[in-house]
Protein backbone atom coordinates (compact mmCIF):
# COMPACT_ATOMS: atom_id res chain seq x y z
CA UNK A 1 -1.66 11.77 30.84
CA UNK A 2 -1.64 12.27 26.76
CA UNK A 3 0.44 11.70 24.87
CA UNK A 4 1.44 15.87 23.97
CA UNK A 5 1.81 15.86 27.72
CA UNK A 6 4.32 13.04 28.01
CA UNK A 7 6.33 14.29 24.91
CA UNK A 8 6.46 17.76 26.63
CA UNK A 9 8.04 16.07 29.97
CA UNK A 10 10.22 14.08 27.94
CA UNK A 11 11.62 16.96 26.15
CA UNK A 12 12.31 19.12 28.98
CA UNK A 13 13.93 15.50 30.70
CA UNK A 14 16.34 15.88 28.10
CA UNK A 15 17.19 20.06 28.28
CA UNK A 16 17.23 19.76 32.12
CA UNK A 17 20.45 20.58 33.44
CA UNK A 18 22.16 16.82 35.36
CA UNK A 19 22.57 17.53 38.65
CA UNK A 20 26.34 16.57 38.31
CA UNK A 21 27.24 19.72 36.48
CA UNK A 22 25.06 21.64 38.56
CA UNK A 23 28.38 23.25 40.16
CA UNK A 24 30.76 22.79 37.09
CA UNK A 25 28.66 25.33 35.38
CA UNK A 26 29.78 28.24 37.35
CA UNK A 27 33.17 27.46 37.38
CA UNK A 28 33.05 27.22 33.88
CA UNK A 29 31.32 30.91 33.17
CA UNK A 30 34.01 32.55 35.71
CA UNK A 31 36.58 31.28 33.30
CA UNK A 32 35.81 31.70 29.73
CA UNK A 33 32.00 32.78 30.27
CA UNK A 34 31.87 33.61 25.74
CA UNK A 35 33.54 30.88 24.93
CA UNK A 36 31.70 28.24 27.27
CA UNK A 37 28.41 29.12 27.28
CA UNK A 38 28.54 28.77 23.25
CA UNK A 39 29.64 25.33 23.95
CA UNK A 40 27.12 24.91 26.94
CA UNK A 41 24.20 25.67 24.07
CA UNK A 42 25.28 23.18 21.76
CA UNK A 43 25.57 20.18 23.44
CA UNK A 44 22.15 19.44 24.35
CA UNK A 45 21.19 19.84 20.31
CA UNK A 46 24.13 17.66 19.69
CA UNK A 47 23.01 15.15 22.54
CA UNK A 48 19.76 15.04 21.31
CA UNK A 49 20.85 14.52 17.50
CA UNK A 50 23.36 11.45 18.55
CA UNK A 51 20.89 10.08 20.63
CA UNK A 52 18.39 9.60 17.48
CA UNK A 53 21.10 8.66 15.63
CA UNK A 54 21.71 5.36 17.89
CA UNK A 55 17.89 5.12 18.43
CA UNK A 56 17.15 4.63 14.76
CA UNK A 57 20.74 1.50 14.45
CA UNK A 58 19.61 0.18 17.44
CA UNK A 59 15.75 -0.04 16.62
CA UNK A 60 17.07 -1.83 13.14
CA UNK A 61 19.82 -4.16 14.64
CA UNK A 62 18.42 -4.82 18.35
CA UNK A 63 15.42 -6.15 18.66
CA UNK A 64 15.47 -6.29 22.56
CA UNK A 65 15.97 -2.80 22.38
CA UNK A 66 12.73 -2.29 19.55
CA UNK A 67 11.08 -4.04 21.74
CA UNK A 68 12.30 -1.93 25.33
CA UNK A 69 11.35 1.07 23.29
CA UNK A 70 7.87 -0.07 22.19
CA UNK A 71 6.63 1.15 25.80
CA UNK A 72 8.02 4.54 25.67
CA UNK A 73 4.79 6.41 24.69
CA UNK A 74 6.52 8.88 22.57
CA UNK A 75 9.26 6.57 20.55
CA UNK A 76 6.65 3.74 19.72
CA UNK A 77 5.69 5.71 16.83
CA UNK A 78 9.07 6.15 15.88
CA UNK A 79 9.67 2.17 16.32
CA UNK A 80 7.15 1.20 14.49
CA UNK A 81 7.64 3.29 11.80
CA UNK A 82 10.90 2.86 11.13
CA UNK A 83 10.16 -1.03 10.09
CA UNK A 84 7.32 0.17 7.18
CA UNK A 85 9.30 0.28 4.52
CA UNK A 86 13.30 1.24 3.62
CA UNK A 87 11.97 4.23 1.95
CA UNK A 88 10.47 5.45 5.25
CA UNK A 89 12.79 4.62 7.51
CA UNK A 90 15.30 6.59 5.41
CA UNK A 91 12.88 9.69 5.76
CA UNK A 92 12.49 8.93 9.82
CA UNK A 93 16.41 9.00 9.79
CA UNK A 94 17.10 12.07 8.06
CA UNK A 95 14.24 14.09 10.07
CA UNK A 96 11.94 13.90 7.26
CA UNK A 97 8.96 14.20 9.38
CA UNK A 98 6.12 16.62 10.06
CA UNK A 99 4.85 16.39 13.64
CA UNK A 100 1.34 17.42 13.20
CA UNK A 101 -0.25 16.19 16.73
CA UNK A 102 -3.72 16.72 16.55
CA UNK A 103 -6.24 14.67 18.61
CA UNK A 104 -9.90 14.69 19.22
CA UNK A 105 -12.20 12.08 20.58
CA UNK A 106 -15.97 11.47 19.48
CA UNK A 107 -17.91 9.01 22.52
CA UNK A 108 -15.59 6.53 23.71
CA UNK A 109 -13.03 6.96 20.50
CA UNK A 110 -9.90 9.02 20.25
CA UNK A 111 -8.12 9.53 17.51
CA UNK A 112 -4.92 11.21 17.20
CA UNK A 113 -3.07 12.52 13.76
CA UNK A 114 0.69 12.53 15.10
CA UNK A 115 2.88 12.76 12.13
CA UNK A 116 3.07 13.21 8.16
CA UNK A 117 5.86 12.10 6.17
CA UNK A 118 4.62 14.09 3.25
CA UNK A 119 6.64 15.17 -0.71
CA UNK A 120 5.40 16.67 -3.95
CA UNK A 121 3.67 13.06 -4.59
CA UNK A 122 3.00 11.18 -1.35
CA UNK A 123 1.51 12.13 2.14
CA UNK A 124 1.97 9.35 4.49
CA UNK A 125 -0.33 9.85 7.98
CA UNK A 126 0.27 7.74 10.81
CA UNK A 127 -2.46 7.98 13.50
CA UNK A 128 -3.62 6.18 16.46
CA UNK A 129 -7.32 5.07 17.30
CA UNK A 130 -7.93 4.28 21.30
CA UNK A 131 -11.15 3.69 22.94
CA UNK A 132 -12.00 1.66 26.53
CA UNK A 133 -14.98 0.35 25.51
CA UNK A 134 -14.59 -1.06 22.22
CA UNK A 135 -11.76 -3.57 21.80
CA UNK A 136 -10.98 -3.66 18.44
CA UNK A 137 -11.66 -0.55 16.35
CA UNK A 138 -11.07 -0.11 12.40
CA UNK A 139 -11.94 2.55 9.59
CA UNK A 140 -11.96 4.42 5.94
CA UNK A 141 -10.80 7.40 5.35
CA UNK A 142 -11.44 9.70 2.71
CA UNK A 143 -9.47 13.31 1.32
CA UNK A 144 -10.61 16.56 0.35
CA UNK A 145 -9.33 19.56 -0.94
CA UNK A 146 -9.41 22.54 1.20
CA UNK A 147 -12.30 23.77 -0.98
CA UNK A 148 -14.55 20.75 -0.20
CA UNK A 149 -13.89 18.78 -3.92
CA UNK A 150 -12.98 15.00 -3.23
CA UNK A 151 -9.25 14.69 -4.05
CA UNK A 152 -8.06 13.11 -7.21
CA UNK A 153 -6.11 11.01 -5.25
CA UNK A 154 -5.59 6.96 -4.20
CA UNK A 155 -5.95 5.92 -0.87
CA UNK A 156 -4.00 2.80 0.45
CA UNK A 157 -4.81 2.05 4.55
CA UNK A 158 -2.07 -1.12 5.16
CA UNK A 159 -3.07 -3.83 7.58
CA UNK A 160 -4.38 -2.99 11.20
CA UNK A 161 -1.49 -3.92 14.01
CA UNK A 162 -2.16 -6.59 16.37
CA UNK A 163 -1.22 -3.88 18.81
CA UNK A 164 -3.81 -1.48 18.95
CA UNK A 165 -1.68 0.84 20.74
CA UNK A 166 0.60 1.40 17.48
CA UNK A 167 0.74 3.80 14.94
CA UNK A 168 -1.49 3.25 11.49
CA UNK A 169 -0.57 4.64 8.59
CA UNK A 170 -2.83 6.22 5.31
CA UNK A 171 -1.31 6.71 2.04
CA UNK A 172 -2.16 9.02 -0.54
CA UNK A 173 -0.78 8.86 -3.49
CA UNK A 174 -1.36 11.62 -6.12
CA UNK A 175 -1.26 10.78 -9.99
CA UNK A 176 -0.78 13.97 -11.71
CA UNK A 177 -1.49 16.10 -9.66
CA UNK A 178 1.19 17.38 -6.76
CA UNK A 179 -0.03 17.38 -3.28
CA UNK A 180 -1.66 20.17 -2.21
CA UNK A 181 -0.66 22.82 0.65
CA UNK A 182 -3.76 21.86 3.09
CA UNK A 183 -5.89 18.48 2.63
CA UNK A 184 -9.12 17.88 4.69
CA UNK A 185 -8.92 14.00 5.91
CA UNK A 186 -11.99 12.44 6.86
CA UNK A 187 -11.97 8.81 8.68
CA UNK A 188 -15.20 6.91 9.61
CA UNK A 189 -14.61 4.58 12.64
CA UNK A 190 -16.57 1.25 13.44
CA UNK A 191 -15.82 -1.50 15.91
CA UNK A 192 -14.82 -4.68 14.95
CA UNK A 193 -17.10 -7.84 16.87
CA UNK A 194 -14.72 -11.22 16.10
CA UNK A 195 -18.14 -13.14 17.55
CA UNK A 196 -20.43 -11.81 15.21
CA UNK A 197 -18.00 -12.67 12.01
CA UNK A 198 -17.58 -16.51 13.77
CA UNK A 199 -21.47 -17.10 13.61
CA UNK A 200 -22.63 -20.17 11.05
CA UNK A 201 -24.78 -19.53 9.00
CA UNK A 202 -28.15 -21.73 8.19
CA UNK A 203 -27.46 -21.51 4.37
CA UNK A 204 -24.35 -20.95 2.86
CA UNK A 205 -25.14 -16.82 1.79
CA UNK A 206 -22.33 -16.67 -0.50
CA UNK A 207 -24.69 -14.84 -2.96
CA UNK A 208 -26.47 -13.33 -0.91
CA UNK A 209 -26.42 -9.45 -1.44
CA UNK A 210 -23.27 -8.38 0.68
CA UNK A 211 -23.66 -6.56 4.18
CA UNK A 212 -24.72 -2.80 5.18
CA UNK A 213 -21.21 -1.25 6.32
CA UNK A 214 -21.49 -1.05 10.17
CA UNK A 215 -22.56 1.86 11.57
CA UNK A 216 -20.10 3.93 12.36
CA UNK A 217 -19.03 4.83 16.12
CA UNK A 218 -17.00 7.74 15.66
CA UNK A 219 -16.47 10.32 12.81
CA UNK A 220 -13.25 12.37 12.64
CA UNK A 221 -12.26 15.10 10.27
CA UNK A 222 -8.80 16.60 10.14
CA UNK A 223 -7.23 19.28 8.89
CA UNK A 224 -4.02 18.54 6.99
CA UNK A 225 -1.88 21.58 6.23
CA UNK A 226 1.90 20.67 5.09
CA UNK A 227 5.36 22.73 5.16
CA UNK A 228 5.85 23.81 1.77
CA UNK A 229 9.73 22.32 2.05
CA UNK A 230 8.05 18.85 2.36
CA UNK A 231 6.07 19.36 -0.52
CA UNK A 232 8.33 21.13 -3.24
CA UNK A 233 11.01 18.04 -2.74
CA UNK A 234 11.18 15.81 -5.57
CA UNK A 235 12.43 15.72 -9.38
CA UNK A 236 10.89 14.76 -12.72
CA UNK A 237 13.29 13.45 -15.62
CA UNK A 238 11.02 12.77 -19.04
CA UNK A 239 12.62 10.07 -21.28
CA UNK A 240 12.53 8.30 -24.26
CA UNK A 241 14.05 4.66 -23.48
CA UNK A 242 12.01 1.55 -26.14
CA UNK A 243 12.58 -1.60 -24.91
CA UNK A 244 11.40 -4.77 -26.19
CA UNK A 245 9.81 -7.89 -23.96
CA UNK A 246 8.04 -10.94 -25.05
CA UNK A 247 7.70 -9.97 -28.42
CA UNK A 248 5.45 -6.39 -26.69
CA UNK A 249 7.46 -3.07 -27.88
CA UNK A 250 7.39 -0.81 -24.70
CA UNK A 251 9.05 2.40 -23.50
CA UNK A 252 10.04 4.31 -20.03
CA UNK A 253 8.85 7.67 -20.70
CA UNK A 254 9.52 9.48 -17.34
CA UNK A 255 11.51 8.82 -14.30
CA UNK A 256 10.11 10.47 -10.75
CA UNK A 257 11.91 10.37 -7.57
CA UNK A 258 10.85 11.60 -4.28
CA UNK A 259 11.71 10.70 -0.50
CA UNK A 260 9.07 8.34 -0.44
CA UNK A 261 9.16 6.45 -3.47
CA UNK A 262 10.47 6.10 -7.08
CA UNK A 263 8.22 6.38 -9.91
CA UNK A 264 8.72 4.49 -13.30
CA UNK A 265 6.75 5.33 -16.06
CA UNK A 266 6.05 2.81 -18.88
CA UNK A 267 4.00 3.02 -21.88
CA UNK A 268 2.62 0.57 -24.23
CA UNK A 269 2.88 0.33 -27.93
CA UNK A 270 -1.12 0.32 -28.99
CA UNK A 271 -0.12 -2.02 -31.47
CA UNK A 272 1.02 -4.79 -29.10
CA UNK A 273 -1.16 -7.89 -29.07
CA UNK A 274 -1.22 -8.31 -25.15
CA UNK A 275 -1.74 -5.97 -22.32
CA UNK A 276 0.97 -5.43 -19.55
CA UNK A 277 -0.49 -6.54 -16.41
CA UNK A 278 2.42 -6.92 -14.04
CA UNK A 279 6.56 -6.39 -14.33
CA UNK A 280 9.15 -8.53 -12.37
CA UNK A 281 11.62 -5.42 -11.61
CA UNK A 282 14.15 -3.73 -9.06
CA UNK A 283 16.33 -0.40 -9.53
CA UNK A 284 19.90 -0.60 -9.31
CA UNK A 285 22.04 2.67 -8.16
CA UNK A 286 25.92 3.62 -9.59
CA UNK A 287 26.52 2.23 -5.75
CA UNK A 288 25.17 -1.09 -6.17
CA UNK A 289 21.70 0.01 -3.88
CA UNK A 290 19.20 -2.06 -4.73
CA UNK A 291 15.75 -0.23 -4.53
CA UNK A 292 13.06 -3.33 -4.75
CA UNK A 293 9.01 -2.52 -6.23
CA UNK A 294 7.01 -1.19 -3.28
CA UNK A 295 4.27 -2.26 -1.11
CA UNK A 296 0.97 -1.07 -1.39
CA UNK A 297 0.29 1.45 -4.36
CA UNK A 298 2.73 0.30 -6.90
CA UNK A 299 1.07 1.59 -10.30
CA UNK A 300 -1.82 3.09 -12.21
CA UNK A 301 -2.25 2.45 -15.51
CA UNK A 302 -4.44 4.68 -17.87
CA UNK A 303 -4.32 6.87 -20.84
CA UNK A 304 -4.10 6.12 -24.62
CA UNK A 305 -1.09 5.25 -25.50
CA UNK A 306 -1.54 3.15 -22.06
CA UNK A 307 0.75 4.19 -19.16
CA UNK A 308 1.51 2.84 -16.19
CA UNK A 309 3.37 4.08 -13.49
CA UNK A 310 5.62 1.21 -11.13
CA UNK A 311 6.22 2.41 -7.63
CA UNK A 312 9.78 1.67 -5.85
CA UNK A 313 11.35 2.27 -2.84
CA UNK A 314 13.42 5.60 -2.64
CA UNK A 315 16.67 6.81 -3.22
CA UNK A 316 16.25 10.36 -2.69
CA UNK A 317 18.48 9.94 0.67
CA UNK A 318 21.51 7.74 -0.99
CA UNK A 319 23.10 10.69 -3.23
CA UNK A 320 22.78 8.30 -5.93
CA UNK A 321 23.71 9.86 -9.34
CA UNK A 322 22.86 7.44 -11.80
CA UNK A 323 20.08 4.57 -11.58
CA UNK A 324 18.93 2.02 -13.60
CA UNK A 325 16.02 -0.77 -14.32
CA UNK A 326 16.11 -4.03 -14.37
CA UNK A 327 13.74 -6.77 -15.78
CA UNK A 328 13.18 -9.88 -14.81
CA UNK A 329 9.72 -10.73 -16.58
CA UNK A 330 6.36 -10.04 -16.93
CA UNK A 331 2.80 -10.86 -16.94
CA UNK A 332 0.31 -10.13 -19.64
CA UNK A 333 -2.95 -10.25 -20.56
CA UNK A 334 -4.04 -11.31 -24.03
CA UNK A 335 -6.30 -8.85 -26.10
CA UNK A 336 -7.79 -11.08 -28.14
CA UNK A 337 -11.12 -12.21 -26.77
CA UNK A 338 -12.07 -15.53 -25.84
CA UNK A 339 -15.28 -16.26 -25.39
CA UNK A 340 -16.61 -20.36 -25.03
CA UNK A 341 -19.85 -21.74 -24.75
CA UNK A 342 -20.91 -24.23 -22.03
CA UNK A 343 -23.44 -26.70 -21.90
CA UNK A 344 -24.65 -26.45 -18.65
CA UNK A 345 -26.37 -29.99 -18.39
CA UNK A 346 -23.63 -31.83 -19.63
CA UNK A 347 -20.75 -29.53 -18.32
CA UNK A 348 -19.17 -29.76 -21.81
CA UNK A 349 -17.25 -27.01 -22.84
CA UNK A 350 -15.34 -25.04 -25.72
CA UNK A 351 -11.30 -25.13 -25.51
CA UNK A 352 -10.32 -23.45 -22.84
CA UNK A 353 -7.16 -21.11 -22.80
CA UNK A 354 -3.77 -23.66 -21.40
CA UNK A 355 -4.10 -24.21 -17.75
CA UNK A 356 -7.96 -22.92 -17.12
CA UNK A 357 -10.31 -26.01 -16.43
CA UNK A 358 -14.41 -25.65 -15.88
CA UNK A 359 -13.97 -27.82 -12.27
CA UNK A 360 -17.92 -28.13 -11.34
CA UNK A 361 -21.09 -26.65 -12.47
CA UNK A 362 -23.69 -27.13 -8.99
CA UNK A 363 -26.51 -24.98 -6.87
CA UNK A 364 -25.25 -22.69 -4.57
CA UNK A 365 -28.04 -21.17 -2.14
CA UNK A 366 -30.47 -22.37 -5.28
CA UNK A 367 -28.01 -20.35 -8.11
CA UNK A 368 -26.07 -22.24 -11.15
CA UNK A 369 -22.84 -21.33 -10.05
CA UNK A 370 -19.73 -22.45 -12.58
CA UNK A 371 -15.96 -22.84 -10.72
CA UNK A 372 -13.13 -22.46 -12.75
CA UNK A 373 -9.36 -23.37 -11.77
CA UNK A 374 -6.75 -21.21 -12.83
CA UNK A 375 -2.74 -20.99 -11.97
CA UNK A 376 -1.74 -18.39 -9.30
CA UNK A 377 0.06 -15.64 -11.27
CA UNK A 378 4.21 -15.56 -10.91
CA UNK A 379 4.21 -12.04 -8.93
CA UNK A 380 2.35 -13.96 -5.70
CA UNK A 381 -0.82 -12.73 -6.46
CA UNK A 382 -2.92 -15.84 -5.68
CA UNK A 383 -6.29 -14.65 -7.03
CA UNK A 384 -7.25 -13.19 -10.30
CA UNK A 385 -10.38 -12.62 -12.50
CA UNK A 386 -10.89 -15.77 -14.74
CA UNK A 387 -14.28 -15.18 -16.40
CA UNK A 388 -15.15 -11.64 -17.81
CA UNK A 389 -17.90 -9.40 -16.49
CA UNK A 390 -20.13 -9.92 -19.62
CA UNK A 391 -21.75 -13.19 -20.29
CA UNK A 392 -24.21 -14.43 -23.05
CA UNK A 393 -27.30 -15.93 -23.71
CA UNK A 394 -28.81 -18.07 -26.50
CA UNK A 395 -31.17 -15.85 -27.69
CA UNK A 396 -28.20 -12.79 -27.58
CA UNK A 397 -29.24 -11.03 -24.45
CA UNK A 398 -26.02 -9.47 -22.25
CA UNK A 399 -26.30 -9.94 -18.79
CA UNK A 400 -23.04 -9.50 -15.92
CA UNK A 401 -21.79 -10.80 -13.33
CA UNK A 402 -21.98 -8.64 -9.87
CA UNK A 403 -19.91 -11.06 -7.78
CA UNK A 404 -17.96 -13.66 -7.72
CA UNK A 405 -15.80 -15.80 -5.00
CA UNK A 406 -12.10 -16.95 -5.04
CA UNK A 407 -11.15 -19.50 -2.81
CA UNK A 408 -7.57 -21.94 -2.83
CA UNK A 409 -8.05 -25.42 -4.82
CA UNK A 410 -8.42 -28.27 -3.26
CA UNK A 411 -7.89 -31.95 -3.87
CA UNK A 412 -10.74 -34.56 -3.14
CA UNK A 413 -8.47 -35.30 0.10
CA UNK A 414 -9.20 -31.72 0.86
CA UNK A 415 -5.29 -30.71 0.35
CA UNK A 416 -4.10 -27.65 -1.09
CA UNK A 417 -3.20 -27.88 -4.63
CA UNK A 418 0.17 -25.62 -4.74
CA UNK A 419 -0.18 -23.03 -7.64
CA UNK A 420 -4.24 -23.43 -8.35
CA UNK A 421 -6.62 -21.47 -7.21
CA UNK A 422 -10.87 -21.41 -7.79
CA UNK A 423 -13.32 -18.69 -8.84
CA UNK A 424 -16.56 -19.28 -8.98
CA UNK A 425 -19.41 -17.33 -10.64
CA UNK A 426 -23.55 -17.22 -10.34
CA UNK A 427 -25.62 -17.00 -12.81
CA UNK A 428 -28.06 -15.62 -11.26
CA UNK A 429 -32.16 -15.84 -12.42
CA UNK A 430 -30.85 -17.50 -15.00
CA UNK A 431 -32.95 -20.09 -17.30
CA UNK A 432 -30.76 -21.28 -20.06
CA UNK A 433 -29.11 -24.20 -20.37
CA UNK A 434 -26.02 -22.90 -22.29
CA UNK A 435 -23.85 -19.77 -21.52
CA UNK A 436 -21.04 -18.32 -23.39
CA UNK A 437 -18.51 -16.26 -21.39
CA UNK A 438 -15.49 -14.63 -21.78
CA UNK A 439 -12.18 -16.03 -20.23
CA UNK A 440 -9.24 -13.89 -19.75
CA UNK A 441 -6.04 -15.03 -20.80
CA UNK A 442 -2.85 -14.27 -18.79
CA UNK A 443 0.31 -15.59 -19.41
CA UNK A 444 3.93 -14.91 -17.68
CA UNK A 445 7.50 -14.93 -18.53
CA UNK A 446 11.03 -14.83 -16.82
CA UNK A 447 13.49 -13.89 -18.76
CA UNK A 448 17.21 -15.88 -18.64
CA UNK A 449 19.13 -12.63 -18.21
CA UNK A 450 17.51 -9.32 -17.10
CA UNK A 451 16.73 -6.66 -19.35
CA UNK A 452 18.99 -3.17 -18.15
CA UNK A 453 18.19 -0.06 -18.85
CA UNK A 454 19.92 3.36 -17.61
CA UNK A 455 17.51 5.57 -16.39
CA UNK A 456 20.09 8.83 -15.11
C-alpha cells in the first residue's frame, strides 16, 4: 500500500459516520431536518481542524506522542516537519502547505514529491527516497524554469535523516527574482556504500585529484507548479537606516518578510576599510518575539555598493506590526592585502597577521605542503580560508591553489586545541624555495550593548 492510498483510507476513517450515531441521525432529521443537517456538515470540518490543532501542541510538547505519531505513514511528514525550523512550523500550523504528491520510481528507487511550503521568495520541497535494495540512498538536485533555462536560484539540501523513512527537504531560495508559477526539479540519486568510504588507503591521497561523482542509480525530474496564493504572499519595505559598527559606516536598505523567512538587507559603505563577513543579530517584534538568524541560506552578498541580504526566521504568522534589529557584533575581513614571503628551507617567515602561525612546512604524498593555524571565527564557523588563492614565485610567475584541507589543531599529546583550527595548502610542481602568499585577515567584535534599529 502507498502512501496516496493510505492517506485516502485515512481520510475517509475520519468522514465515516461512528457507528454510535448511526441511529441518532434519524431522529435528529425527523426533528429539525434544516437546522441539523447544517450542523451535521460542520462538525466533521471542525473535528478535523481541532484535531490538527492538538496534533501540531502535542507534536511540540510530547515527545511520546512525536514519537507514537512517527509510524503513522501519513503524519510522519507532518512530525518531522514541524521540528525544521519555527518559521516552518508556523506555516505547517496555519495550513500553509501545498500537497503536491507526486511519485515515480526509476529501478529499485522511488521517489516521492509530497508537499511544498512555497512564497514569493522561498519554495521549500520535502520528499522521500525509498528503495529495497540499496540501504542508504542520497542526491543533488537541480531547478529549471518551465522553459528549460537553469534557474537563477540557490539550492540548500539540509542533512540526510538517520531515518530513511522521513521526509527531506530542498530549499530554493530566489535573490531577485520571485518564484516562478511552475519550476522543473531535477534530482540525481546515488547510493551511499559506508565500506567503501572506511577503506585505508596505501598513501595518504589527500592531493590526489578528488573522486568521479558516483554514478547515479536513479534520475527523477518533477514538475513543480505552485498556487498563485502561495506565491503572491509576502511584502517589501525599502529603507534608508545608516548605522555605524567598528568604525565600518553601513546601512539597512530594504526589509522583506515572507512566511518562510525574513530578509534584511545591508549595504556597505565602499569606502570602509574592511569587508563585512558575518553579523551577530536577532529581530525583535512590538510583542517581545524574538525571530533568531536562520539555518541554511542566510545571505548573499553582491553588487557595488556591496549588499548582503541576512536571512531570519519569520514573522509573517505573529501579526507583528513593528520589528526591529539588533546587533550584537560582527566579523570582518580586512581589505588591505597581506602578502608574506616564506623561506621554505628554513620555515622563516614575514609577520604574520595576530593569531595566524606557519605550524609545519613537510611532504605530503611527495608535495610541499605549508599548515597554518588560525582561530575559529566567533559565529561557530570552525573552518575558514587562511591563505589566498594566488601565490607567488621568485621570478614573478602567479600560480593558485586548487585545494586545500582543514582539519581541528592538535597538541603534540594529540588533544584538541579549543578555538584553533589547521589549513593546509600544496604547492604543487613546485621548485622554489621561497613563496609569497596572501593571508586573509579576519577579525571579530562583540559589542557591550547591542546596536537597535527600528525596522517598521
Amino acid at each position: 500500500m502507498d502512501r496516496m492510498e493510505e492517506y485516502r483510507l485515512l481520510r475517509e476513517a475520519l468522514e465515516r459516520t461512528p457507528p454510535q450515531l448511526e441511529s441518532a441521525l434519524p431522529r435528529a432529521r425527523a426533528r429539525r431536518q434544516r437546522r441539523r443537517l447544517g450542523r451535521w456538515i460542520a462538525a466533521p470540518a471542525g473535528s478535523v481542524a481541532a484535531m490538527f490543532a492538538v496534533f501540531v501542541l502535542l507534536v511540540n510538547l510530547v515527545t511520546p506522542f512525536a514519537m507514537a505519531c512517527s509510524g503513522i505513514p501519513i503524519l510522519k511528514g507532518l512530525t518531522a516537519a514541524v521540528a525544521f525550523s519555527p518559521s516552518l512550523k508556523a506555516a505547517i500550523e496555519h495550513e500553509y502547505v501545498q500537497w503536491l504528491g507526486q511519485c515515480q520510481t526509476q529501478g529499485d528507487v522511488t521517489m516521492a514529491v509530497e508537499y511544498l511550503i512555497v512564497d514569493q521568495k522561498q519554495v521549500n520541497v520535502f520528499f522521500s527516497l525509498r528503495s529495497d535494495l540499496y540501504p542508504a540512498l542520497n542526491g543533488e538536485g537541480e531547478v529549471f524554469l518551465a522553459g528549460g533555462s537553469r534557474a537563477s536560484a540557490s539550492l540548500s539540501l539540509p542533512q540526510t535523516p538517520d531515518d530513511p523513512e522521513e521526509l527531506r527537504r530542498i530549499s530554493i531560495d530566489f535573490r531577485e527574482e520571485d518564484v516562478p508559477d511552475t519550476l522543473i526539479l531535477d534530482y540525481k540519486v546515488w547510493a551511499e556504500d559506508a565500506a567503501d568510504a572506511d577503506a585505508p588507503s596505501e598513501d595518504s591521497g589527500l592531493w590526489d585529484d578528488p573522486p568521479a561523482g558516483p554514478d547515479a542509480v536513479a534520475s527523477f525530474s518533477f514538475t513543480l507548479r505552485f498556487d498563485p496564493n502561495f506565491t503572491s504572499q509576502g511584502s517589501q519595505v525599502t529603507l534608508d537606516q545608516p548605522f555605524t559598527l567598528d568604525g565600518q559606516h553601513l546601512k539597512v536598505v530594504g526589509l522583506e518578510i515572507y512566511p518562510t523567512h525574513v530578509r534584511v538587507d545591508i549595504q556597505e559603505d565602499e569606502a570602509n576599510t574592511a569587508q563585512l563577513s558575518s553579523l551577530t543579530c536577532w529581530l525583535e517584534d512590538d510583542k517581545g518575539v524574538r525571530y533568531d538568524r536562520s539555518q541554511g541560506l542566510t545571505a548573499h552578498g553582491g553588487g557595488s555598493p556591496r549588499v548582503i541580504s541576512y536571512r531570519f526566521e519569520s514573522s509573517y504568522f505573529e501579526d507583528a506590526q513593528h520589528l526591529t534589529l539588533h546587533i550584537e557584533g560582527a566579523i570582518w575581513q580586512d581589505k588591505e592585502e597581506h602578502w608574506v614571503t616564506v623561506d621554505l628551507t628554513t620555515g622563516l617567515t614575514d609577520p604574520l597577521p595576530e593569531g595566524i602561525t606557519l605550524a609545519r612546512i613537510e611532504e605530503i604524498d611527495g608535495i610541499t605542503t605549508l599548515t597554518f593555524r588560525a582561530p575559529t571565527l566567533a559565529n561557530g564557523m570552525m573552518f575558514r580560508q587562511v591563505a589566498g588563492n594566488t601565490y607567488r614565485a621568485p621570478d614573478g610567475s602567479e600560480r593558485n591553489f586548487n585545494m586545500a584541507s582543514h582539519t581541528i589543531a592538535l597538541d603534540e599529546n594529540g588533544r584538541e586545541l579549543e578555538g584553533v583550527f589547521e589549513e593546509s595548502v600544496p604547492l604543487k610542481d613546485y621548485p622554489f624555495d621561497q613563496v609569497e602568499l596572501e593571508i586573509l585577515d579576519y577579525h571579530s567584535s562583540t559589542l557591550e550593548a547591542p546596536i537597535v534599529l527600528p525596522l517598521s
